[in-house]
PDB file of N, CA and C in Angstrom:
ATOM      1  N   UNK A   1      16.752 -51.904 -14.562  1.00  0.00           N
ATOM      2  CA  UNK A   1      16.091 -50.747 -15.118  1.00  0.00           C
ATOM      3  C   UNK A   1      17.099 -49.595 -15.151  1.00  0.00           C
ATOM      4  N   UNK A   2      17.527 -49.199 -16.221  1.00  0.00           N
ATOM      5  CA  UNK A   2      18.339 -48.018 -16.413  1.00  0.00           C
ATOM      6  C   UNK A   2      17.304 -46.530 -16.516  1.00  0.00           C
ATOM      7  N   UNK A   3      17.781 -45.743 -15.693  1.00  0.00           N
ATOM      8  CA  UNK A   3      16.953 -44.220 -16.090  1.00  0.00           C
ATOM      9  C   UNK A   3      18.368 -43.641 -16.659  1.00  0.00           C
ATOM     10  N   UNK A   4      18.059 -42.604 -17.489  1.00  0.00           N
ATOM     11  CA  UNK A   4      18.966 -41.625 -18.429  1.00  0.00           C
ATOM     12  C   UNK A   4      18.886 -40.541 -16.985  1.00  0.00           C
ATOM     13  N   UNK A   5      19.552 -39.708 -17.592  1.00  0.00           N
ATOM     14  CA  UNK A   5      20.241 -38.784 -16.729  1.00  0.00           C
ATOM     15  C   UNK A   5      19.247 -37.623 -16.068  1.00  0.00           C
ATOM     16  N   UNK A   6      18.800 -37.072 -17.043  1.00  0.00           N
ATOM     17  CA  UNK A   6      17.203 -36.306 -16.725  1.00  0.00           C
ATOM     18  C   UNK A   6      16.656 -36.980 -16.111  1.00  0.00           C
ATOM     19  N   UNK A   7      16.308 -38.486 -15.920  1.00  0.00           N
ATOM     20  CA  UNK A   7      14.959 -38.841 -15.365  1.00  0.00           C
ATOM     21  C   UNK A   7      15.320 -39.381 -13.991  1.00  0.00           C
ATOM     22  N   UNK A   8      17.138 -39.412 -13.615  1.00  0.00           N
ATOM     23  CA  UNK A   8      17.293 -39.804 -12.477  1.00  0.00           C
ATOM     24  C   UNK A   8      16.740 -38.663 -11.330  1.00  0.00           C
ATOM     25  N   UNK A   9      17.160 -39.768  -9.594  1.00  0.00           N
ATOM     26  CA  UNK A   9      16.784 -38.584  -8.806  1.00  0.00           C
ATOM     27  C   UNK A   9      17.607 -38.270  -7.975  1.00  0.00           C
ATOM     28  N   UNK A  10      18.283 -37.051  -7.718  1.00  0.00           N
ATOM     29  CA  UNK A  10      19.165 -36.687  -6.985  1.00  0.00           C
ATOM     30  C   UNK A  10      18.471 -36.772  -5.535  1.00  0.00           C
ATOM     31  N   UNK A  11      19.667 -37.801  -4.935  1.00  0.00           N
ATOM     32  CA  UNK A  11      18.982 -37.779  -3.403  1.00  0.00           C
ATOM     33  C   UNK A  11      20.294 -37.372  -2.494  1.00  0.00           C
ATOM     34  N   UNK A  12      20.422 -36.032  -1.868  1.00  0.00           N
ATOM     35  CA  UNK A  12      21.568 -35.488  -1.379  1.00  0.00           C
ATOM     36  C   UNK A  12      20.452 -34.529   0.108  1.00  0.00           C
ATOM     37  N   UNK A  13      21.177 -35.085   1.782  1.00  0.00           N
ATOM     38  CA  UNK A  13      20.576 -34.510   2.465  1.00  0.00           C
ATOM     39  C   UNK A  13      21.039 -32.719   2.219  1.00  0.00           C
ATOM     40  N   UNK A  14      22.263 -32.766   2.419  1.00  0.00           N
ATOM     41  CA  UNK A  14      22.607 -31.212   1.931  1.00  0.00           C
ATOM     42  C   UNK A  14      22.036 -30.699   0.944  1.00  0.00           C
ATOM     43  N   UNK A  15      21.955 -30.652   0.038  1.00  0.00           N
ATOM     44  CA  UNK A  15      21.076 -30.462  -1.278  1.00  0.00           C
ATOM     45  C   UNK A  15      20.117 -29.815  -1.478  1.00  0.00           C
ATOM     46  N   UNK A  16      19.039 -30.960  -0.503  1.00  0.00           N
ATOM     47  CA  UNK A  16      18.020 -30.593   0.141  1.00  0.00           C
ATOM     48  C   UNK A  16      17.611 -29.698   1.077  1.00  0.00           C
ATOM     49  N   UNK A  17      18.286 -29.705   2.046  1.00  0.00           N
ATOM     50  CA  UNK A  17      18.675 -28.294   2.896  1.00  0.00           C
ATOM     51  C   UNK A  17      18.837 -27.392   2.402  1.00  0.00           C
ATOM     52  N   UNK A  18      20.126 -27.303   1.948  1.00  0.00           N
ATOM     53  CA  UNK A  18      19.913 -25.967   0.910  1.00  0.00           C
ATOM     54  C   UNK A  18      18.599 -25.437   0.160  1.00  0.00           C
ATOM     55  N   UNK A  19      18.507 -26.238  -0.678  1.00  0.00           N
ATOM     56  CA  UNK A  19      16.630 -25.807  -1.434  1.00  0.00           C
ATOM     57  C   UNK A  19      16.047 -25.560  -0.464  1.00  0.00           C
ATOM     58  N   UNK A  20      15.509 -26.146   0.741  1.00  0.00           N
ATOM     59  CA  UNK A  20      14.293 -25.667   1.911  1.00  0.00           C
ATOM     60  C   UNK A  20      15.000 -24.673   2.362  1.00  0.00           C
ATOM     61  N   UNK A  21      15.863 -24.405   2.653  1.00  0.00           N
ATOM     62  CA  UNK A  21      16.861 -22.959   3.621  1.00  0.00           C
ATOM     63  C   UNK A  21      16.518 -21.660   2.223  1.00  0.00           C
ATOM     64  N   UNK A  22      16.612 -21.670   1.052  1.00  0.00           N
ATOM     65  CA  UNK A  22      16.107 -20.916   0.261  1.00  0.00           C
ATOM     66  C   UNK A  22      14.943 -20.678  -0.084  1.00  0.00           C
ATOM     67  N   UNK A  23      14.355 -21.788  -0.294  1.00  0.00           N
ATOM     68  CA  UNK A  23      12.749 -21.482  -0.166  1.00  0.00           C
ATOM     69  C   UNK A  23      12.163 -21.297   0.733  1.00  0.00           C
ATOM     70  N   UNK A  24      13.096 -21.188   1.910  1.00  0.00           N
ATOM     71  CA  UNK A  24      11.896 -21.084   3.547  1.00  0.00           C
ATOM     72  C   UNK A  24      12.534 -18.799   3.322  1.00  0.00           C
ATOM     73  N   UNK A  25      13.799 -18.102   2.750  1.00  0.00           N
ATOM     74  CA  UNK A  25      14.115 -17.247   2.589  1.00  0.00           C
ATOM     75  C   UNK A  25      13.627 -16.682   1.588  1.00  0.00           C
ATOM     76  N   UNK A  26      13.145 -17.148   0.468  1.00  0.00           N
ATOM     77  CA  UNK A  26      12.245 -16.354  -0.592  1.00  0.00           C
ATOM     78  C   UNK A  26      10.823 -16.127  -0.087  1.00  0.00           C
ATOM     79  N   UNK A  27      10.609 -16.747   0.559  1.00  0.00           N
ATOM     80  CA  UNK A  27       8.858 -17.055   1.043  1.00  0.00           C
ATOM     81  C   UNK A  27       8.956 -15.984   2.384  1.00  0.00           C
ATOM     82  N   UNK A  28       9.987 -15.877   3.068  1.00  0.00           N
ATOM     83  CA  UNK A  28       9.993 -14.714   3.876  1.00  0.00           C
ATOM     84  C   UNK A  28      10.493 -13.285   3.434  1.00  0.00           C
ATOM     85  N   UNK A  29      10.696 -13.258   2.345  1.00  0.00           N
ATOM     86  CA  UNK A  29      11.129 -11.901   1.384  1.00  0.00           C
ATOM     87  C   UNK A  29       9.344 -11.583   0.903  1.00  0.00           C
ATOM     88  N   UNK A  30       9.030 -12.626   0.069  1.00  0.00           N
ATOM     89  CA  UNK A  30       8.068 -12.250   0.101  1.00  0.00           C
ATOM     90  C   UNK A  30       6.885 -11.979   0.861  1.00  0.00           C
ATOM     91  N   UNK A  31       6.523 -12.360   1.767  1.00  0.00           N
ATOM     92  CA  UNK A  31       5.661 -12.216   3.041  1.00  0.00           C
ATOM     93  C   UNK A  31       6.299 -10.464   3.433  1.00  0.00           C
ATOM     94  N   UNK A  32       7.090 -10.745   3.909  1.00  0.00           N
ATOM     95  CA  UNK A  32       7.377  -8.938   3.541  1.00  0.00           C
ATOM     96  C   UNK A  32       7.043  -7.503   2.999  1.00  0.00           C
ATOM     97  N   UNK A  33       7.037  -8.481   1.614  1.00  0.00           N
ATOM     98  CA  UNK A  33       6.597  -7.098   0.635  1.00  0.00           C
ATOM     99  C   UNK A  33       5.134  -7.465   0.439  1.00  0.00           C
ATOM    100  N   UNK A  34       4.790  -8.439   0.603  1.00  0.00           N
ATOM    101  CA  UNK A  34       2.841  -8.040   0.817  1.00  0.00           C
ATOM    102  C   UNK A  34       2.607  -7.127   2.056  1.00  0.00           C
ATOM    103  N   UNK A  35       3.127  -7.695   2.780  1.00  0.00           N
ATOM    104  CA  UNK A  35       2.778  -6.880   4.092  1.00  0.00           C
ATOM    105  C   UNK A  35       3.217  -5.680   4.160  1.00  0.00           C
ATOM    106  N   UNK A  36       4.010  -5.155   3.271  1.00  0.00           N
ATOM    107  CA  UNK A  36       4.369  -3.579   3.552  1.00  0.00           C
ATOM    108  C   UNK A  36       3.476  -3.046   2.017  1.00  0.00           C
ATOM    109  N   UNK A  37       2.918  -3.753   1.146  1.00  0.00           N
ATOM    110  CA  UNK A  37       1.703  -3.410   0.129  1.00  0.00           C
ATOM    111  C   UNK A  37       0.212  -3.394   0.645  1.00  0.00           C
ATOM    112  N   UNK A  38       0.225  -4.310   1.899  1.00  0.00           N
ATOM    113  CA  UNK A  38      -1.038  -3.961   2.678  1.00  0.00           C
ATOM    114  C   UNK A  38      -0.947  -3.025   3.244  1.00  0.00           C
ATOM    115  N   UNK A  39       0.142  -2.746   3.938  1.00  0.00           N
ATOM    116  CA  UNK A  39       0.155  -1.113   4.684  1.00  0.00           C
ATOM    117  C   UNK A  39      -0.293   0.109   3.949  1.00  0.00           C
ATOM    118  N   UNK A  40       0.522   0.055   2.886  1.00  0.00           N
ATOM    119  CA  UNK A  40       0.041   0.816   2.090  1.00  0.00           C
ATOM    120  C   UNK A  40      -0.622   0.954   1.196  1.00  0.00           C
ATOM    121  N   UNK A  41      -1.589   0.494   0.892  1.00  0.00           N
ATOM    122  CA  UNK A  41      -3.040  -0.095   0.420  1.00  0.00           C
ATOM    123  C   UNK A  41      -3.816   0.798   1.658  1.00  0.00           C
ATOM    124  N   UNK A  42      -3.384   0.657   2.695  1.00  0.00           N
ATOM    125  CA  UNK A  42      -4.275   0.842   4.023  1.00  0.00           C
ATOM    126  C   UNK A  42      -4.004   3.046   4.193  1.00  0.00           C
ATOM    127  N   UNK A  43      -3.334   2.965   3.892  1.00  0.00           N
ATOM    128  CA  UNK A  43      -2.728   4.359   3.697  1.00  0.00           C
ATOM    129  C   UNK A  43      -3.370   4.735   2.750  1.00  0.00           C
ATOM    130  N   UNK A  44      -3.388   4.132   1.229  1.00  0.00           N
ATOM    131  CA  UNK A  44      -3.433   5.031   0.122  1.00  0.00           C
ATOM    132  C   UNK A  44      -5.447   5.372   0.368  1.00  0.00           C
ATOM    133  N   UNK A  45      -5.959   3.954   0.617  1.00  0.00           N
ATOM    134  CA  UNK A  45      -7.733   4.241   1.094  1.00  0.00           C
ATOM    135  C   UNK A  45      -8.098   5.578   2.167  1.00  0.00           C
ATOM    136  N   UNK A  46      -7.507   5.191   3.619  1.00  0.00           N
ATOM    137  CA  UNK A  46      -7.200   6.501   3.973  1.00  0.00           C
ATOM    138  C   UNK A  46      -7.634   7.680   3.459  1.00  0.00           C
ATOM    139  N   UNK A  47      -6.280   7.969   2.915  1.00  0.00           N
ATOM    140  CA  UNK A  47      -5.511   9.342   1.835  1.00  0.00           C
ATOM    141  C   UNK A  47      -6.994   9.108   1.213  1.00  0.00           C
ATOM    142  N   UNK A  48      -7.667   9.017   0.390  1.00  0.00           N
ATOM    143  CA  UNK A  48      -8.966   8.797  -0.566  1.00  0.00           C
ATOM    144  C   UNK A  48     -10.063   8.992   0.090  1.00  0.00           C
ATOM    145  N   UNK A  49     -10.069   8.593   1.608  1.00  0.00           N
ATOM    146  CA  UNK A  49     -11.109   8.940   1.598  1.00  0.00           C
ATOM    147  C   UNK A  49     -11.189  10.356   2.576  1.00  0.00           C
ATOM    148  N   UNK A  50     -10.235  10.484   3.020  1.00  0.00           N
ATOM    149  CA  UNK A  50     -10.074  11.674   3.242  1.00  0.00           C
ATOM    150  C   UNK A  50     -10.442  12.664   2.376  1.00  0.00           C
ATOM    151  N   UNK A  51      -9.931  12.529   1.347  1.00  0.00           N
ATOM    152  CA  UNK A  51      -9.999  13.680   0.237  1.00  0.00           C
ATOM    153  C   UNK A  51     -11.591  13.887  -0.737  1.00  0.00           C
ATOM    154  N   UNK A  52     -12.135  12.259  -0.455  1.00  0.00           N
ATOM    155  CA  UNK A  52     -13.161  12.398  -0.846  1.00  0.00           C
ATOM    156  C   UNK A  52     -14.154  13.090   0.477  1.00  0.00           C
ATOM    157  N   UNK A  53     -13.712  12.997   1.555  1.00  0.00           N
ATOM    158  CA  UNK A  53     -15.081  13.380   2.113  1.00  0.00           C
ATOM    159  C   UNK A  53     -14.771  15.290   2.373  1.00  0.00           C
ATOM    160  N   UNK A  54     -13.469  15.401   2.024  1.00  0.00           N
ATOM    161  CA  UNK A  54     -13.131  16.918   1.597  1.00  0.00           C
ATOM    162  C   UNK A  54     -13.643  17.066   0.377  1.00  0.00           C
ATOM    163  N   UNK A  55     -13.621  16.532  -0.571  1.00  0.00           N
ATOM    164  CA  UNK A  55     -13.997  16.803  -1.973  1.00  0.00           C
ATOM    165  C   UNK A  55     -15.697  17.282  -1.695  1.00  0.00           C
ATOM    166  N   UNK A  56     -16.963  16.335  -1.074  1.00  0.00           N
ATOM    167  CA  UNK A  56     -17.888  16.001  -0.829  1.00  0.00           C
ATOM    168  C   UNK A  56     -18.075  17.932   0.059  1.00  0.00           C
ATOM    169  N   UNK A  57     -17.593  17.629   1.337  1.00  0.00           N
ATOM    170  CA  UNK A  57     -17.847  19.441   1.893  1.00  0.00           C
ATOM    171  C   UNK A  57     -17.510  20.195   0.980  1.00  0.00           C
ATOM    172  N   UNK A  58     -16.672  20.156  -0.258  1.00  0.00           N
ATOM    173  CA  UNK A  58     -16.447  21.726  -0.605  1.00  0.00           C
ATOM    174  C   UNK A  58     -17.724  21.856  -1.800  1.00  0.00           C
ATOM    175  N   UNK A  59     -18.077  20.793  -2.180  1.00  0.00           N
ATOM    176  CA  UNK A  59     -19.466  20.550  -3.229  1.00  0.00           C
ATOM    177  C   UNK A  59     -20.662  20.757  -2.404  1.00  0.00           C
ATOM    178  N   UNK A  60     -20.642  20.261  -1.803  1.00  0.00           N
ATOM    179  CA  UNK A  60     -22.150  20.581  -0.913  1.00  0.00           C
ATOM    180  C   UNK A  60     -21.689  21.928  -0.051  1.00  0.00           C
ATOM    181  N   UNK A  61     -20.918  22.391   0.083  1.00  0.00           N
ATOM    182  CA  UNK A  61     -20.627  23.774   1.022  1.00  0.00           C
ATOM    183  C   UNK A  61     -21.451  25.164   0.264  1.00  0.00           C
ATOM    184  N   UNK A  62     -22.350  25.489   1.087  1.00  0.00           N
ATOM    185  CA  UNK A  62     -23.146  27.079   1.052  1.00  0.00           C
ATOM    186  C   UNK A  62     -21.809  27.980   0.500  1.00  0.00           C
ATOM    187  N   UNK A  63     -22.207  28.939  -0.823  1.00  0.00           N
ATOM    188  CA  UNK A  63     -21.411  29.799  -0.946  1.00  0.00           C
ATOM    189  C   UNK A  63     -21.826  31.073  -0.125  1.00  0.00           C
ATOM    190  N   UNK A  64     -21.451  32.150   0.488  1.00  0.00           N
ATOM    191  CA  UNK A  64     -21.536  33.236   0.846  1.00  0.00           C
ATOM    192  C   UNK A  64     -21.490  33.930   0.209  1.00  0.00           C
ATOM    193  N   UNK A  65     -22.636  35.169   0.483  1.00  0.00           N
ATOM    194  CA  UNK A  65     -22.932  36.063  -0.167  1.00  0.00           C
ATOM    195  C   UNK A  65     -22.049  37.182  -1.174  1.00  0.00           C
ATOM    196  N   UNK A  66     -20.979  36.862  -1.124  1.00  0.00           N
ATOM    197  CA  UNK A  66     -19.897  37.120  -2.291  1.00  0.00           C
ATOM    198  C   UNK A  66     -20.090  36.433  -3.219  1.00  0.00           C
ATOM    199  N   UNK A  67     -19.905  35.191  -3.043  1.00  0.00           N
ATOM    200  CA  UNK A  67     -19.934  33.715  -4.173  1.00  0.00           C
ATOM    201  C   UNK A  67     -18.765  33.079  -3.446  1.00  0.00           C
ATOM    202  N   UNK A  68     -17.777  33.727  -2.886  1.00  0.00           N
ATOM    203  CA  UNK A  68     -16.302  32.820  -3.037  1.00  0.00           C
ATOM    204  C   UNK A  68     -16.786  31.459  -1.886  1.00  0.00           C
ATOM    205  N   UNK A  69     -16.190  31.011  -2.009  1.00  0.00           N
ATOM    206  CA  UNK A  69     -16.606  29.545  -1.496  1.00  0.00           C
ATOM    207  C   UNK A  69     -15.586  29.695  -0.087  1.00  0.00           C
ATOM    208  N   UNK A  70     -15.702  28.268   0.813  1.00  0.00           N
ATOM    209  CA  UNK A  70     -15.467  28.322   2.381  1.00  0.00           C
ATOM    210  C   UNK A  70     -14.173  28.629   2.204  1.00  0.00           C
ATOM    211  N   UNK A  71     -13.986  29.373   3.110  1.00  0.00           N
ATOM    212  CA  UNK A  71     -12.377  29.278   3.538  1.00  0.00           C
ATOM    213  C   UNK A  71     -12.171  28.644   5.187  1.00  0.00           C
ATOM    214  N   UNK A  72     -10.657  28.833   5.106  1.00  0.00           N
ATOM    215  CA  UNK A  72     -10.265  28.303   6.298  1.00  0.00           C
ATOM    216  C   UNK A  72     -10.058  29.052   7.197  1.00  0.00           C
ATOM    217  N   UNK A  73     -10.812  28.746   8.370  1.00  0.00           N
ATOM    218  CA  UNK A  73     -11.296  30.513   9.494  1.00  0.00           C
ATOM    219  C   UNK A  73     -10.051  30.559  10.078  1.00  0.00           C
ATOM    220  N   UNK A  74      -9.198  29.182  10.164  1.00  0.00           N
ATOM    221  CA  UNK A  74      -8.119  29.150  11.201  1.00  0.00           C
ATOM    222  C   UNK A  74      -6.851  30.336  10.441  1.00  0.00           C
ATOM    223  N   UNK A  75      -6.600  29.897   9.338  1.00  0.00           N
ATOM    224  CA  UNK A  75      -5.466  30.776   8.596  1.00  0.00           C
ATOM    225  C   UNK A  75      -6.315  31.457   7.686  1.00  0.00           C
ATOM    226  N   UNK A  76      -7.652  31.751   7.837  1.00  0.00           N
ATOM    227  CA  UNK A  76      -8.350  32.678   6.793  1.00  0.00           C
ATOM    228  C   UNK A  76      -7.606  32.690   5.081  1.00  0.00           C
ATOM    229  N   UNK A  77      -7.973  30.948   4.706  1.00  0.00           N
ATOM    230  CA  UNK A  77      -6.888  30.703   3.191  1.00  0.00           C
ATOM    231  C   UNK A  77      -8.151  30.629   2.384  1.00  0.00           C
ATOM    232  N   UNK A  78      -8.279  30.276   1.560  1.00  0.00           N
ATOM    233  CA  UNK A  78      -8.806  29.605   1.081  1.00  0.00           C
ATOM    234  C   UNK A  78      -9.009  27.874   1.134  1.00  0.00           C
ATOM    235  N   UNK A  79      -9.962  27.316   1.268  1.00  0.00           N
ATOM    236  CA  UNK A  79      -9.587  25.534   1.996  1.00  0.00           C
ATOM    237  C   UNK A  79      -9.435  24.896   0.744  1.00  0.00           C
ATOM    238  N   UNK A  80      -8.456  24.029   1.192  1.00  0.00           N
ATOM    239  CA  UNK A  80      -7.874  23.117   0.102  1.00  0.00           C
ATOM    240  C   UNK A  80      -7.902  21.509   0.347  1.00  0.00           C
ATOM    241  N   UNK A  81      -8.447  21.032  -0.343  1.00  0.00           N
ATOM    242  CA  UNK A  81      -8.485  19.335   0.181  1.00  0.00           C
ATOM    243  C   UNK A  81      -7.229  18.582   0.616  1.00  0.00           C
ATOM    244  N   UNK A  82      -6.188  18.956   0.276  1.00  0.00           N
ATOM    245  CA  UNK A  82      -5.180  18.222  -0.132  1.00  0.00           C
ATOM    246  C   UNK A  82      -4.025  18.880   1.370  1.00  0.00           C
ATOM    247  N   UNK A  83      -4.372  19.517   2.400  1.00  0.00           N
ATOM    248  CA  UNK A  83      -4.001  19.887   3.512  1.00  0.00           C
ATOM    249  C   UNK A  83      -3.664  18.936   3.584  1.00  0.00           C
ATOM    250  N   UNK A  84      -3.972  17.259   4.558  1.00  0.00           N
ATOM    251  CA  UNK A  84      -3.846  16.572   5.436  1.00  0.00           C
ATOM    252  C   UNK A  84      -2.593  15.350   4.372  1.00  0.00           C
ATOM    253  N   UNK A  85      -2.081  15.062   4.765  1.00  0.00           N
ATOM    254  CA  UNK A  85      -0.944  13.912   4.008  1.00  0.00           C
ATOM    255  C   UNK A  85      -0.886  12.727   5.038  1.00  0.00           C
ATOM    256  N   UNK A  86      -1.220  11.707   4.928  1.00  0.00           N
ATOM    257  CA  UNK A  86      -0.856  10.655   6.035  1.00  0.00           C
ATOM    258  C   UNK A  86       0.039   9.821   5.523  1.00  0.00           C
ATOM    259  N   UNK A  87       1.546   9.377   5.963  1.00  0.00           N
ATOM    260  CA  UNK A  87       2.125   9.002   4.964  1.00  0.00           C
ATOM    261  C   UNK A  87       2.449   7.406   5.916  1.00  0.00           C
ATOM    262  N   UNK A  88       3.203   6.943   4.985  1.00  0.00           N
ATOM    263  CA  UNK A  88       3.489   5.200   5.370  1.00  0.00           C
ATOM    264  C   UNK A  88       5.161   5.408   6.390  1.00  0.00           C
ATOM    265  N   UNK A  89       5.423   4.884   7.003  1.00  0.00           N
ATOM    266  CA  UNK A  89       6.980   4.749   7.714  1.00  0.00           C
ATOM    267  C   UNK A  89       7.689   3.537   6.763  1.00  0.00           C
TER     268      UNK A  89
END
């Protein structure tokens, strides 16, 4: 039985090693960068809902008898949602 050249099978232990030693190194590159896209996935929800449940007090917040809306008693600013930043390392 003759096979043509395409249909033979390269059987080389080195070869082989090599391919698993690279594919065991791509598969840990990638495991990596999911895991630092879950982090920050985990951050960016966070960040959101932070801002939503700031968004939520300044909508439901009583205006005072001026009209101007809450401020911030600590630095007497005006309050701003976007104070708090939680960021990724």
């Amino acid at each position: 039985m003759n096979l043509s050249e395409e249909e033979s099978v390269i059987k080389s232990r080195m070869l082989t090693r090599q391919v698993e030693g690279a594919q065991k190194a791509c598969e840990g590159n990638n495991y990596d960068t999911r895991k630092q896209v879950l982090q920050y996935d985990d951050v960016m929800r966070s960040n959101v809902k932070l801002s939503h449940a700031q968004r939520y007090d300044v909508i439901t917040a009583d205006r005072d008898g001026t009209g101007n809306s809450r401020h911030d008693e600590a630095n007497d600013q005006p309050f701003c949602g976007w104070q708090t930043v939680v960021r990724a390392r």
